[in-house]
Protein backbone atom coordinates (compact mmCIF):
# COMPACT_ATOMS: atom_id res chain seq x y z
CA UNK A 1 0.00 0.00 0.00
CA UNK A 2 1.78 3.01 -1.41
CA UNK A 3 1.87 5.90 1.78
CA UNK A 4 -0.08 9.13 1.47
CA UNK A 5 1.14 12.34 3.21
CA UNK A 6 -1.07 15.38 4.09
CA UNK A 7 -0.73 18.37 1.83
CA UNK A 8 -0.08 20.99 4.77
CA UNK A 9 -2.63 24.04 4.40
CA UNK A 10 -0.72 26.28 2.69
CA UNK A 11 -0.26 29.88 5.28
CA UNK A 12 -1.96 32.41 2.93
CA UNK A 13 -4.71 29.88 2.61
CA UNK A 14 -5.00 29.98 6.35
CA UNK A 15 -4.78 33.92 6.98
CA UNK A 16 -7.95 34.06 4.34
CA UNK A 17 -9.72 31.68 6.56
CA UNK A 18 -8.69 33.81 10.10
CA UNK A 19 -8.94 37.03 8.37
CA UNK A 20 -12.96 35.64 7.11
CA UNK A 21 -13.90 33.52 10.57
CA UNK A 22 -12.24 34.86 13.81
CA UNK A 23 -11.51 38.61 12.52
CA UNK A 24 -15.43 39.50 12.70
CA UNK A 25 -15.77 38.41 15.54
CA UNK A 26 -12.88 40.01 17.11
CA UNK A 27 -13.92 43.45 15.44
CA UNK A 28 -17.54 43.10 16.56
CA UNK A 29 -16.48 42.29 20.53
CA UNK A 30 -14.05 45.69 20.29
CA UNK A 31 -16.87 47.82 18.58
CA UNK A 32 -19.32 46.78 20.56
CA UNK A 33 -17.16 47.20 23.86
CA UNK A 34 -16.12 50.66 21.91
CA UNK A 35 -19.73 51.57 21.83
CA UNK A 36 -20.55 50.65 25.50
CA UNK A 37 -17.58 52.32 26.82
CA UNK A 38 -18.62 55.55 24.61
CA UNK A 39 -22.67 55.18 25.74
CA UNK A 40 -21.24 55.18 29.89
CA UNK A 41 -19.34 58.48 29.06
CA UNK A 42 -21.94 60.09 27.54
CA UNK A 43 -24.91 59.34 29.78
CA UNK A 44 -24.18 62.35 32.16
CA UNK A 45 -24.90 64.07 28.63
CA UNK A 46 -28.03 63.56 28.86
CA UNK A 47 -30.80 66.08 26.63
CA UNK A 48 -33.23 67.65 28.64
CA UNK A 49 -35.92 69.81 27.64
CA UNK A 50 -35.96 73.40 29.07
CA UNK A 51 -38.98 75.87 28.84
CA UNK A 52 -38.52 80.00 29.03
CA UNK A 53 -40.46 81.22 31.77
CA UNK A 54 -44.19 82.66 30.95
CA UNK A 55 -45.43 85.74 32.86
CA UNK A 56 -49.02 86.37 32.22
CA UNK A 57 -50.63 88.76 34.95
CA UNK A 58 -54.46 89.13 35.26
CA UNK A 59 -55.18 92.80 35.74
CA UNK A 60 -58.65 92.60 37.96
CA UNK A 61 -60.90 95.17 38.72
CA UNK A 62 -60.52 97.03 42.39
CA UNK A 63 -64.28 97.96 42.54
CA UNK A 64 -67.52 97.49 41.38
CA UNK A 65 -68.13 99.92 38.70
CA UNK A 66 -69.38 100.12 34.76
CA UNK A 67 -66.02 100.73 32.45
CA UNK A 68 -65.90 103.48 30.15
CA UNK A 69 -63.71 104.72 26.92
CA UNK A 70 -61.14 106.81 27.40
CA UNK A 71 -58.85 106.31 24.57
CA UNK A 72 -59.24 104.24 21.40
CA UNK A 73 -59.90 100.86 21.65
CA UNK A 74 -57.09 97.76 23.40
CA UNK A 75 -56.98 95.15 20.72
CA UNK A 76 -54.48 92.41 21.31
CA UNK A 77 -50.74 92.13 21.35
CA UNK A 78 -50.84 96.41 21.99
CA UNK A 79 -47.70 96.94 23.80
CA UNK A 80 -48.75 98.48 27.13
CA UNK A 81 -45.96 99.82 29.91
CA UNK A 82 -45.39 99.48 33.56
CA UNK A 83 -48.25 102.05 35.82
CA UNK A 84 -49.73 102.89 32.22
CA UNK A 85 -53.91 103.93 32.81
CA UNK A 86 -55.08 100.49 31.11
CA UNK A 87 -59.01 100.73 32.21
CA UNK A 88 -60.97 103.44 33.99
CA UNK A 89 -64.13 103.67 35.57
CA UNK A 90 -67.55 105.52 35.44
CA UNK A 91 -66.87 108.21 38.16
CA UNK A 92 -70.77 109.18 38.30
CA UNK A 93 -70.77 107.76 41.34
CA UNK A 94 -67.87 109.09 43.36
CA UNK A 95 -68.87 112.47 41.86
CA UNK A 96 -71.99 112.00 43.89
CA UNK A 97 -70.65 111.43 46.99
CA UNK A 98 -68.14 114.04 46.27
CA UNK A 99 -71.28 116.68 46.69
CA UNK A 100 -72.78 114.99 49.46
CA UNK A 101 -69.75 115.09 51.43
CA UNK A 102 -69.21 118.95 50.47
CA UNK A 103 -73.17 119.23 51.98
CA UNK A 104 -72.05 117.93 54.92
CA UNK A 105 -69.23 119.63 56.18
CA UNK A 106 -70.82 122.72 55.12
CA UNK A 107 -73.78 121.26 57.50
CA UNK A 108 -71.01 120.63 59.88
CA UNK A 109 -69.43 124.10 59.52
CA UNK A 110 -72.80 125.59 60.36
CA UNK A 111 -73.61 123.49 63.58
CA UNK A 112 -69.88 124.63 64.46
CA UNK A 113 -70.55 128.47 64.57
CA UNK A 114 -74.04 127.32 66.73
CA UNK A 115 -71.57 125.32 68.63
CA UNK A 116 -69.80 129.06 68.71
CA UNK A 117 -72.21 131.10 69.32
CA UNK A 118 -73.79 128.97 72.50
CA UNK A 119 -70.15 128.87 74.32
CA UNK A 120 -69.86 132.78 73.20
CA UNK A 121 -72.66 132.95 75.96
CA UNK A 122 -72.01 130.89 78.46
CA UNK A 123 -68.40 132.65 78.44
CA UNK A 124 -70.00 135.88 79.19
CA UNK A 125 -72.07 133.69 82.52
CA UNK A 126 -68.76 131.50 83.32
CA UNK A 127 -67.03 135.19 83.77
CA UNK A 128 -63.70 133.14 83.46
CA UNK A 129 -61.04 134.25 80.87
CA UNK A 130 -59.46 131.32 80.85
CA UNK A 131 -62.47 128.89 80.37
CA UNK A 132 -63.18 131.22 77.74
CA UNK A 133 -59.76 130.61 75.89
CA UNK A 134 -60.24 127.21 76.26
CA UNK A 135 -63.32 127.40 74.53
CA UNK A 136 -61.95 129.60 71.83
CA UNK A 137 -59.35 127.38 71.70
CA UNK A 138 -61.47 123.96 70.96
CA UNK A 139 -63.20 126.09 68.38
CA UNK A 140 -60.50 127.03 66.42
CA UNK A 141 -59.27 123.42 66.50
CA UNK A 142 -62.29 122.25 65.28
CA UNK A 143 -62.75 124.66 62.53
CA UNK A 144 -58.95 123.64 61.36
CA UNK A 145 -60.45 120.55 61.04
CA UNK A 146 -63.35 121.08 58.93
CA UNK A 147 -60.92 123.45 56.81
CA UNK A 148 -59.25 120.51 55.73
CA UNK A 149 -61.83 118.56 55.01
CA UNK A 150 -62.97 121.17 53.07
CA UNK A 151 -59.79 121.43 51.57
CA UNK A 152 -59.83 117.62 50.98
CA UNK A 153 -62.85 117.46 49.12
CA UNK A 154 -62.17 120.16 46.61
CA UNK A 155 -58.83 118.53 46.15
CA UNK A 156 -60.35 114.97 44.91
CA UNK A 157 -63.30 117.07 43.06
CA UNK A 158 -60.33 118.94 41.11
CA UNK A 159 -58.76 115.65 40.97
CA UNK A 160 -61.88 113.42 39.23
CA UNK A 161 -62.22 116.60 37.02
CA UNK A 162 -58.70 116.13 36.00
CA UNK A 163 -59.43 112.73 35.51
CA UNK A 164 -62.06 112.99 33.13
CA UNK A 165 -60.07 115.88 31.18
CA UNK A 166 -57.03 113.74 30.72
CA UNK A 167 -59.17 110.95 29.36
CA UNK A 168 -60.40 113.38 26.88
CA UNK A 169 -57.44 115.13 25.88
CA UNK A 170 -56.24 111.20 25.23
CA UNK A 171 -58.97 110.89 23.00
CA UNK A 172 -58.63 113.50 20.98
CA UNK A 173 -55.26 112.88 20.97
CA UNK A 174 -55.78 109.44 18.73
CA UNK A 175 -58.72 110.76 16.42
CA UNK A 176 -56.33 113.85 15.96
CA UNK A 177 -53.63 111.29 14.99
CA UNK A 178 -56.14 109.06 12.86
CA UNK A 179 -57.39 112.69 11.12
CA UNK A 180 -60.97 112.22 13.16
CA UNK A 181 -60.65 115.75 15.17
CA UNK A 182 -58.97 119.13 13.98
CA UNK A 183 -56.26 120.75 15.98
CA UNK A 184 -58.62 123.53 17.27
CA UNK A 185 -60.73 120.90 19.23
CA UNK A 186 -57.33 119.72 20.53
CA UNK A 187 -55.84 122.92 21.76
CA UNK A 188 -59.00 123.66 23.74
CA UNK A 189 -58.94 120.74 25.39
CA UNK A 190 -55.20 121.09 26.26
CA UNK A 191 -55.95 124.22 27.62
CA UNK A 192 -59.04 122.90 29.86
CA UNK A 193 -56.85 120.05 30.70
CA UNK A 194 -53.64 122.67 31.86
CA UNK A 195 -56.67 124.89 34.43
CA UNK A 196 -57.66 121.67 35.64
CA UNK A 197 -53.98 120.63 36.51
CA UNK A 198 -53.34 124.25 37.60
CA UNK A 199 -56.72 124.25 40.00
CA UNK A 200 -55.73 120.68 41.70
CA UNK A 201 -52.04 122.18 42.14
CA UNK A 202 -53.61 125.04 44.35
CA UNK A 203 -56.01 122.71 46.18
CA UNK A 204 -52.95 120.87 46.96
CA UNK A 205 -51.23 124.23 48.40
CA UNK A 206 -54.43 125.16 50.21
CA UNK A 207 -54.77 121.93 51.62
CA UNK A 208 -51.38 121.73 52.87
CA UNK A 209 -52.11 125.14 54.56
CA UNK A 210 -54.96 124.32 56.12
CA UNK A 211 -53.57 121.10 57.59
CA UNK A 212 -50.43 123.30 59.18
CA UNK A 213 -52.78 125.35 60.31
CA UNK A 214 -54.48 122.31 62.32
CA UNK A 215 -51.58 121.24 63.50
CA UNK A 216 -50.74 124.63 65.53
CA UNK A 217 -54.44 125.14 66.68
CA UNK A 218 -53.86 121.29 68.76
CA UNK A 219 -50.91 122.77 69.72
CA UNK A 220 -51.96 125.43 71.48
CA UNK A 221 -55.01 123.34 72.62
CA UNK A 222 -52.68 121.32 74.13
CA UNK A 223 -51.03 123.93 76.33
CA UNK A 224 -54.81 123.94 78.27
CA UNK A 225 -55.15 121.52 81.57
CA UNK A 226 -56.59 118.74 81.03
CA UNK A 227 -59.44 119.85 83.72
CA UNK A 228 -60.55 122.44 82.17
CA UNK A 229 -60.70 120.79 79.14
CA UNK A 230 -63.09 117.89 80.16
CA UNK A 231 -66.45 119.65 80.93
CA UNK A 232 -66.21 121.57 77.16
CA UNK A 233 -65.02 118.21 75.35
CA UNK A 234 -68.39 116.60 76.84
CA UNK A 235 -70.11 119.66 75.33
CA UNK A 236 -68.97 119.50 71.66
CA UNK A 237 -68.77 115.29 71.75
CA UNK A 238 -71.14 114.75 69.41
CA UNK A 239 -69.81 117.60 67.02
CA UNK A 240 -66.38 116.45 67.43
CA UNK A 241 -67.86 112.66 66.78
CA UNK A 242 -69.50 113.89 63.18
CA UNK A 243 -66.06 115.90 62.23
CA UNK A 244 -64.10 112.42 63.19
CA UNK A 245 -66.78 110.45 60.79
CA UNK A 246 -66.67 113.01 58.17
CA UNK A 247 -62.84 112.68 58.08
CA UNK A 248 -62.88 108.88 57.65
CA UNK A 249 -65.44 109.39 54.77
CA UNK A 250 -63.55 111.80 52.88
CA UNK A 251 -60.75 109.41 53.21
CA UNK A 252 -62.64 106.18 51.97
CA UNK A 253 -64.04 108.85 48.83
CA UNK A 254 -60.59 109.28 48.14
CA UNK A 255 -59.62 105.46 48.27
CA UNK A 256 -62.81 105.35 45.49
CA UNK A 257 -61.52 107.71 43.63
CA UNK A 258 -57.98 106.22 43.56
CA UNK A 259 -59.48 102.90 42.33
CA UNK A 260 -61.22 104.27 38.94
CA UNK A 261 -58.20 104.23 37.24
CA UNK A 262 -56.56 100.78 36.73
CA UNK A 263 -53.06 100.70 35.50
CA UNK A 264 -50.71 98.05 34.58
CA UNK A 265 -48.66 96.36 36.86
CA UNK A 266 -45.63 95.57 34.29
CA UNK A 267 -44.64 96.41 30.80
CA UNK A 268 -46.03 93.75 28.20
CA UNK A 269 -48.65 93.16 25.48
CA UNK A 270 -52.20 92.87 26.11
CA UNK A 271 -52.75 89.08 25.70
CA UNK A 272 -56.75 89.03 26.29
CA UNK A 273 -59.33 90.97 26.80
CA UNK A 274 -61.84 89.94 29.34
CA UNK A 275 -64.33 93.04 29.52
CA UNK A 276 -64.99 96.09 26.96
CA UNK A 277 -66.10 99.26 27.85
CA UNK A 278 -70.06 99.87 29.01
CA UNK A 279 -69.22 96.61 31.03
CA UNK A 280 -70.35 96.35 34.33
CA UNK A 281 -67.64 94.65 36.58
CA UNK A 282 -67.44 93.00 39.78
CA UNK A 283 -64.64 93.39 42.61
CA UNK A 284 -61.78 90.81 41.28
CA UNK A 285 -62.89 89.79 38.09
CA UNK A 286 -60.54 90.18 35.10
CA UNK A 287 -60.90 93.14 32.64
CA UNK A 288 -57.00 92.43 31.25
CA UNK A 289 -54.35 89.84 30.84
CA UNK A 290 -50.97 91.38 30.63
CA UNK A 291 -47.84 88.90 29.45
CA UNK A 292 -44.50 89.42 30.05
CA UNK A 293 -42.67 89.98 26.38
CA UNK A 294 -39.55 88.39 27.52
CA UNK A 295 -38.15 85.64 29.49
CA UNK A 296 -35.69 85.87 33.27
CA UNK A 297 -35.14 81.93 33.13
CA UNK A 298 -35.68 78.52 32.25
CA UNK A 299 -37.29 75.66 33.41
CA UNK A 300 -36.22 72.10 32.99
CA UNK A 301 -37.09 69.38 34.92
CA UNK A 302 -34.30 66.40 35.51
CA UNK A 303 -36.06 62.85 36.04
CA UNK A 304 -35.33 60.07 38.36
CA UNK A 305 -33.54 57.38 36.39
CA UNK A 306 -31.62 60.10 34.30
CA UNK A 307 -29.12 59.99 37.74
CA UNK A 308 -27.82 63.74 37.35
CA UNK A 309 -27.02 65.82 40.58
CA UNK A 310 -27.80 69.40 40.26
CA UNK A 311 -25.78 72.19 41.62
CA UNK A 312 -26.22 75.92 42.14
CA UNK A 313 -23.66 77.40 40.15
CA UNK A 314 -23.29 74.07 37.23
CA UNK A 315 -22.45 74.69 33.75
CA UNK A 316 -24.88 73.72 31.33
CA UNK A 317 -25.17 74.30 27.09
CA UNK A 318 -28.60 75.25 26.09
CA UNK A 319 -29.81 75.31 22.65
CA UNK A 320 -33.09 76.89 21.25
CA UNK A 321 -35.00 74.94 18.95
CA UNK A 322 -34.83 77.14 15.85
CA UNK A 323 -33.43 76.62 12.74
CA UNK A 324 -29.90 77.10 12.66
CA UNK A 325 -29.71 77.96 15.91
CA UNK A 326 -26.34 77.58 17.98
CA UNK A 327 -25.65 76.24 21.96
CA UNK A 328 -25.47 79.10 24.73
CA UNK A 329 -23.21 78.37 27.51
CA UNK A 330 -25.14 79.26 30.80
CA UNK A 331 -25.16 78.15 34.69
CA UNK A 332 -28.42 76.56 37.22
CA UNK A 333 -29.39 79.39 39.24
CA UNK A 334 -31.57 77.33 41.39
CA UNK A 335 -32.75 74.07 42.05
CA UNK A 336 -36.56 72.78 43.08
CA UNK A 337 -36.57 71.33 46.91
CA UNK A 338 -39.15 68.93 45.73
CA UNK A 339 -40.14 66.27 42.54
CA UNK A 340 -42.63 67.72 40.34
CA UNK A 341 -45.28 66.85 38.00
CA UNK A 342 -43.96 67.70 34.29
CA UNK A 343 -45.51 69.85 32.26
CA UNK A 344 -47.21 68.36 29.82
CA UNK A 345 -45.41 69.69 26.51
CA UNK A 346 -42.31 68.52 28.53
CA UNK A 347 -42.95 65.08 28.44
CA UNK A 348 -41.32 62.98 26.71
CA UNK A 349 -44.88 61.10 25.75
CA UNK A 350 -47.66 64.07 26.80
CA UNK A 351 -49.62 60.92 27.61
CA UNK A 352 -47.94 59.77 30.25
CA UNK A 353 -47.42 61.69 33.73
CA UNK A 354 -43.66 61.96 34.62
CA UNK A 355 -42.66 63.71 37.41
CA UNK A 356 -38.93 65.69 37.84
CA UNK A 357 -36.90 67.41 40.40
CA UNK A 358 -37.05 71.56 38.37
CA UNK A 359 -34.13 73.55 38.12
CA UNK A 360 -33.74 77.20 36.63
CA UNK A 361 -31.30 77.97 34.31
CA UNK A 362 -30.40 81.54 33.84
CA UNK A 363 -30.84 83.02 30.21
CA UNK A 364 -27.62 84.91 28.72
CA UNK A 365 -28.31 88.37 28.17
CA UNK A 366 -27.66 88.19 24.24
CA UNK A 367 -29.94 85.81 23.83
CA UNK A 368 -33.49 86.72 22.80
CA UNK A 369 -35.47 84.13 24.93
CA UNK A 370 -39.64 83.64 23.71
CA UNK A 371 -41.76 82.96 26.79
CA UNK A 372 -42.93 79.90 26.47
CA UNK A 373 -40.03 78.83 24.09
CA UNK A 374 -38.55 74.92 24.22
CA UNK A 375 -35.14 74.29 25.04
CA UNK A 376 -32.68 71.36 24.82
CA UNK A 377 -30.44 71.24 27.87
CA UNK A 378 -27.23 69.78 28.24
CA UNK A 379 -25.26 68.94 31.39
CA UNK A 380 -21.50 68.64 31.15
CA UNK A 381 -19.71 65.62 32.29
CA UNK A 382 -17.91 66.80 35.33
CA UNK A 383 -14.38 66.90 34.20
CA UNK A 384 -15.16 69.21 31.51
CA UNK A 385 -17.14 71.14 34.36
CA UNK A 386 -13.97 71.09 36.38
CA UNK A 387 -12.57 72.71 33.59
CA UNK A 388 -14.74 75.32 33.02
CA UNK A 389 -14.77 76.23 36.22
């Protein structure tokens, strides 16, 4: 039997075999090793979603009262600023009791100079100078009093005047603008408006006077003993009583009058309109809702399993989702004591709840943040914090 010998595998034979059986394998175990490696250094990566802070302010009526035009029309986005007259208020009312509180303390001014007259005569029975001092002396204090009221009064009736003047001058001011009212009308109304401003200006002045004034007649009341005093005080109570209510309705008149005019509490643009004018409104309800035009912060919310630590003071990247937009470099400002429900346009499935511990990210300056704009957040892995820091 004639011997066979095996044919040894040639070598390039057996590198085509390695390099097509064992090399794939090796490759897939160091990509996939690569990849896993790659996926643990990028988890603290992770994309959250961020949302510009919304400021939208309810402006809600003060008072009961029926709302009436004094300017042309709020439609919606008009920019409005900060303490700007947004709404105003039939002042019919307050005009009213305006006039009856001028009848009174003219009522009261009367039943003083009675009050006058009857100590006038038992001064001349007393036949005691200084009784009769004292009684001078609780007169005059009284009539200070009433001075200011009466100053008071014609101060806020000036004042609702003005009111009403200003409205109209603002009027005209936009049909002059839109070509609805000629300059003549205009001017007149200027000029009504500049008396009106001039007469509150010298109710001011004599109301300051008169309350100086006041102040040196209880002075010098003062400087009376107090036993003297006592059996005159039990005399004019009941005057003294009316003056004292009079005074505290003058001031709630004036806390009325205060209230017809509603202004804005920030600047912004008129995002709704809740009542028009020949409205009646109730106490609290919403006539305006002011929102903010731009943005202090944002919110993001960082989930359970994500396995990030906030810190005050941690650099983030933010991005705005825009086309073309680039990453802002920015810092957490704050972070929520408490997990959260998400917001809803958050989520990462708006059917599902999820709830998140917030943080607040501080917006750069240069950038022009939308309320209500989305965000993607990123947190830096901490070496590359370290080095930004």
């Amino acid at each position: 039997m004639t011997p066979y010998h095996r044919i040894p595998t040639p070598w390039k034979l057996r590198l085509q075999r390695l390099r097509q059986s064992v090399m794939p394998m090796v490759c897939f175990g160091v990509c996939l090793s690569a990849a896993i490696w790659l996926w643990q250094r990028q988890m603290p990566q992770a994309v959250l979603v961020g949302e510009a802070d919304v400021v939208r302010v309810d402006v809600g009526s003060p008072v009961d009262g029926r709302l009436i035009a004094f300017r042309s029309p709020w439609t919606l986005f008009d920019a409005v600023q900060s303490q700007q007259v947004v709404a105003r208020f039939d002042d019919t009312a307050a005009r009213f009791e305006l006039e009856a509180a001028k009848l009174e303390v003219e009522r009261l001014h009367k039943e003083l100079e009675a009050a006058r007259a009857q100590t006038l005569l038992a001064e001349n029975d007393r036949r005691i100078n200084r009784l009769g001092d004292l009684l001078r002396a609780i007169w005059e204090s009284e009539s200070r009093r009433l001075d200011v009221l009466d100053r008071a009064v014609a101060l806020e009736t000036a004042k609702v005047e003005l009111q009403r003047r200003e409205a109209r001058v603002e009027y005209l001011r936009s049909l002059l603008d839109s070509g609805a009212a000629n300059q003549l009308q205009y001017t007149d109304e200027l000029l009504l408006h500049d008396k009106l401003q001039q007469q509150v200006a010298d109710a001011a002045t004599a109301l300051a006077e008169a309350q100086s004034q006041r102040e040196a007649a209880r002075e010098q009341l003062a400087e009376f003993p107090p036993l003297e005093e006592a059996p005159i005080q039990t005399i004019l109570a009941p005057l003294q009583a009316a003056v004292a209510a009079q005074e505290a309705r003058v001031k709630q008149i004036e806390y009325q009058i205060a209230g017809l005019e509603i202004r804005a509490p920030m600047a912004g643009v008129i995002a709704a309109i809740h009542r028009w004018p020949g409205q009646t409104v109730r106490q609290g309800e919403p006539i305006l809702t002011i929102a903010a035009g731009e943005s202090r912060y944002i919110v993001s919310y960082i989930r359970q399993e994500q396995q990030l630590h906030p810190e005050v003071g941690a650099a983030v990247e933010i991005r705005p989702r825009r086309l073309g937009s680039s990453a802002w470099r920015s810092v957490i400002e704050k972070v929520g004591p408490q997990v959260e429900l998400i917001p809803e346009h958050q989520r990462r499935d708006p059917k599902l709840l999820e709830w998140g511990r917030p943080i607040r990210i501080l917006v750069p300056r240069e950038l022009p943040a939308v309320p209500g704009e989305l965000f993607d957040v990123r947190f830096q892995p901490a070496e590359r914090r370290d080095r930004a820091g």
